[in-house]
Protein backbone atom coordinates (compact mmCIF):
# COMPACT_ATOMS: atom_id res chain seq x y z
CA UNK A 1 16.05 0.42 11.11
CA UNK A 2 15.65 -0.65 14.86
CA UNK A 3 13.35 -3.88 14.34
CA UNK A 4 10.75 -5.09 11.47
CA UNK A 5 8.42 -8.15 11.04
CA UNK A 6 6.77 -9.62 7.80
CA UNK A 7 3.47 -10.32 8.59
CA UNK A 8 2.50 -14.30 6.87
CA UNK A 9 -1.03 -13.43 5.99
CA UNK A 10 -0.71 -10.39 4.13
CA UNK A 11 3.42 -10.45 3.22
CA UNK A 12 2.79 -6.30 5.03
CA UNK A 13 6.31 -5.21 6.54
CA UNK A 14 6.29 -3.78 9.90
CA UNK A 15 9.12 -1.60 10.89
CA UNK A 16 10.31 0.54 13.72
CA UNK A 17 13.36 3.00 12.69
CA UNK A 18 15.28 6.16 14.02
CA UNK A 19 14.16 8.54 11.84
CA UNK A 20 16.10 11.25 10.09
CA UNK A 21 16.66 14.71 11.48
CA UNK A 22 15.34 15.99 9.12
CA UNK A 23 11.94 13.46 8.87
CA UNK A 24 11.49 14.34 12.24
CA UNK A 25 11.47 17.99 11.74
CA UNK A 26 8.87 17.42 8.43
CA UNK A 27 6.72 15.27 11.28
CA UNK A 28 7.29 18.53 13.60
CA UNK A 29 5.47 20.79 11.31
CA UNK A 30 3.32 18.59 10.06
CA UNK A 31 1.73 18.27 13.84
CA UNK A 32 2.44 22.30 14.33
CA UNK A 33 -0.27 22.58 11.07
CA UNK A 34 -2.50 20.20 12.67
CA UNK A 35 -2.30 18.01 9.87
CA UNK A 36 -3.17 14.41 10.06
CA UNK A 37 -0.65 11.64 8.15
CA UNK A 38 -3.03 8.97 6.92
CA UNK A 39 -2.02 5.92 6.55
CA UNK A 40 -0.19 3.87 5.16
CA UNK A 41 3.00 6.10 4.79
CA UNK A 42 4.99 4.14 1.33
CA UNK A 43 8.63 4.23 -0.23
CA UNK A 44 9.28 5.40 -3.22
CA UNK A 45 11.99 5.60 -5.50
CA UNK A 46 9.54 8.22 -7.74
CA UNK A 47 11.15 11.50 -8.75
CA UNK A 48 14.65 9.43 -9.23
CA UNK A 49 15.26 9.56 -5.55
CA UNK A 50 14.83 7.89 -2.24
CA UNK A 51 11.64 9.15 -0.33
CA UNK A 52 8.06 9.07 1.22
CA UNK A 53 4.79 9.16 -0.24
CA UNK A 54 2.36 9.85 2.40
CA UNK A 55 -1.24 11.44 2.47
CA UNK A 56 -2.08 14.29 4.27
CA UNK A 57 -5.53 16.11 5.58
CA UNK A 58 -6.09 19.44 6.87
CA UNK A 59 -6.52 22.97 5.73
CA UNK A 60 -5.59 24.28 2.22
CA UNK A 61 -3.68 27.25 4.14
CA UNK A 62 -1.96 24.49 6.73
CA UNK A 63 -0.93 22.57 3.94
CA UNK A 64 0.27 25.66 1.94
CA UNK A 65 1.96 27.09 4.57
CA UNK A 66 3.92 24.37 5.28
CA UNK A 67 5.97 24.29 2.07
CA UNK A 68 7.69 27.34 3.48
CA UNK A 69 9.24 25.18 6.16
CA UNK A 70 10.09 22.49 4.97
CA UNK A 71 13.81 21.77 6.02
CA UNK A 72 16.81 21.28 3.63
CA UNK A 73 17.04 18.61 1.59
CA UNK A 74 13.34 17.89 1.61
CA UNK A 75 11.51 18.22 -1.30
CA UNK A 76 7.56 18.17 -2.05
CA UNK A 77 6.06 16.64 -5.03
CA UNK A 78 2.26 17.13 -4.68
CA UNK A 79 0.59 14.40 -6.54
CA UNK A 80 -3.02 15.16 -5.91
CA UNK A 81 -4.71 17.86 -4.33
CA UNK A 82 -8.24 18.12 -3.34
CA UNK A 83 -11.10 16.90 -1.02
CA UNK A 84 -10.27 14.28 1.41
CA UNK A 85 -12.51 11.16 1.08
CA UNK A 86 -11.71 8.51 3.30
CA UNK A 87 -11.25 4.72 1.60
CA UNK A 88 -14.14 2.38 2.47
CA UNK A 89 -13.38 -0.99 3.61
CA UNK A 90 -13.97 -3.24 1.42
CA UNK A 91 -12.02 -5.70 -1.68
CA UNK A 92 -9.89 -3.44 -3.06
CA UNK A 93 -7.46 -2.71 0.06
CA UNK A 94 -7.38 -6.50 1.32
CA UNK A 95 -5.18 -7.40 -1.21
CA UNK A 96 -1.31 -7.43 -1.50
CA UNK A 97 0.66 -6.30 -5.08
CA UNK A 98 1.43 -9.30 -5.27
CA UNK A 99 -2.21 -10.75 -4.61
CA UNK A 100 -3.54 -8.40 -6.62
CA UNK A 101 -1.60 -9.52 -10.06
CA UNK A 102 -2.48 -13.40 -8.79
CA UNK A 103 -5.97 -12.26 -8.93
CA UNK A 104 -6.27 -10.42 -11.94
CA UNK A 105 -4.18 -12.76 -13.75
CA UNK A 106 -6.49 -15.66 -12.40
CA UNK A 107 -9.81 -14.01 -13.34
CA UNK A 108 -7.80 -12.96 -17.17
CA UNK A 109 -7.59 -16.78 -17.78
CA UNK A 110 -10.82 -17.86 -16.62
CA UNK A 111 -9.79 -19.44 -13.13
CA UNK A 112 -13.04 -18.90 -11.84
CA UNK A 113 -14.92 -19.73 -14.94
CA UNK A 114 -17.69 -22.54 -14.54
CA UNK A 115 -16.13 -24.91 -15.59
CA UNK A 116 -12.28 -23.91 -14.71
CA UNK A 117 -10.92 -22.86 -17.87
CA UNK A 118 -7.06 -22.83 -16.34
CA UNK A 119 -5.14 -24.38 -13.55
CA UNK A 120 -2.44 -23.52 -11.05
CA UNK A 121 0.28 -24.45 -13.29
CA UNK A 122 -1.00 -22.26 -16.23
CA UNK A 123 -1.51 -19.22 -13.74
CA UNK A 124 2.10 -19.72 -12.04
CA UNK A 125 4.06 -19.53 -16.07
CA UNK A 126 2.02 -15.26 -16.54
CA UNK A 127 3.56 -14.48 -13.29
CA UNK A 128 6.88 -16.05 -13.06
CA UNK A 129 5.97 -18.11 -9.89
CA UNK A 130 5.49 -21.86 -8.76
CA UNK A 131 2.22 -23.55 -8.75
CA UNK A 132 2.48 -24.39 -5.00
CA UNK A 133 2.60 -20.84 -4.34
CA UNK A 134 0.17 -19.88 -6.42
CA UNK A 135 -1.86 -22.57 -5.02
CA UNK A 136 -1.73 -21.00 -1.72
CA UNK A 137 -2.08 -17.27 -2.50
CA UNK A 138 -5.47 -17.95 -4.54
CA UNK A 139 -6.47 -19.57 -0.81
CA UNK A 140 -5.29 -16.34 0.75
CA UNK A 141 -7.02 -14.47 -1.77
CA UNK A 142 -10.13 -16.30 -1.43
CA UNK A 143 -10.02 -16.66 2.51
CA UNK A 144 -10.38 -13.09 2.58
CA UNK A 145 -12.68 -12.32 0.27
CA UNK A 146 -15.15 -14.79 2.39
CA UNK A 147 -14.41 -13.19 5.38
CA UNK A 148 -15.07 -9.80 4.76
CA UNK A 149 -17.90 -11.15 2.91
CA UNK A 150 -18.75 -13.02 5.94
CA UNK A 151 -17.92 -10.28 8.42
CA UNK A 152 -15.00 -11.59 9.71
């Protein structure tokens, strides 16, 4: 890894890194198949070793073909094939895990009940965390839900 930053708002990690020879060969065909790598590109410890899980779209013969080439050591574990449909913006990617469990967690206990039926405190002992920072990741949460509601 050459360089990374931890974003404050949404706890993402950016990171820039010499890739492998032979994750720069996978890219290599990839492109040669004119197949797109959609984002976000994740790492997994699935299949009981270190790896990728990416997403790709093209052709069903590119993306056949390509399992032919793939270089040593590489292997493929296609979890879903099928149409390409492209995520719409809205709630469900603005979230973090981590926001996401605060969420759920919130809404399980009535949090946003009328009136509250929980606080902070009650919220932080389900998921192992203080109630300062729960405090603040329900106003992350909530910021932005508003905004996209809003627009931005």
């Amino acid at each position: 890894m050459l360089e990374f930053e931890i974003t404050r708002e949404t706890g993402l990690v950016y990171l820039e890194y010499q890739p492998s020879p032979s994750m720069t060969s996978m890219f290599d065909i990839l492109a040669a198949y004119s197949l797109i790598v959609v984002p976000p590109i994740e790492y997994t410890d699935d299949y009981g070793k270190r790896g990728i899980r990416l997403t790709v779209a093209g052709t069903e013969s590119a993306i056949t073909a390509i399992s032919a080439e793939v270089p040593h050591g590489i292997e493929l574990h296609p979890e879903q094939v099928g149409e390409y449909v492209p995520e719409r913006p809205g709630l469900s990617g603005l979230l973090t895990d981590r926001q996401q469990t605060v969420f759920e967690v919130a809404v399980e206990v009535g949090y946003y009940e009328v009136p509250r039926e929980t606080t902070h405190e009650q919220i932080a002992t389900e998921v192992y965390r203080s109630p300062a920072t729960i405090s603040e990741q329900l106003q992350r949460i909530e910021s932005k839900f508003l905004l996209q509601y809003l627009g931005d």
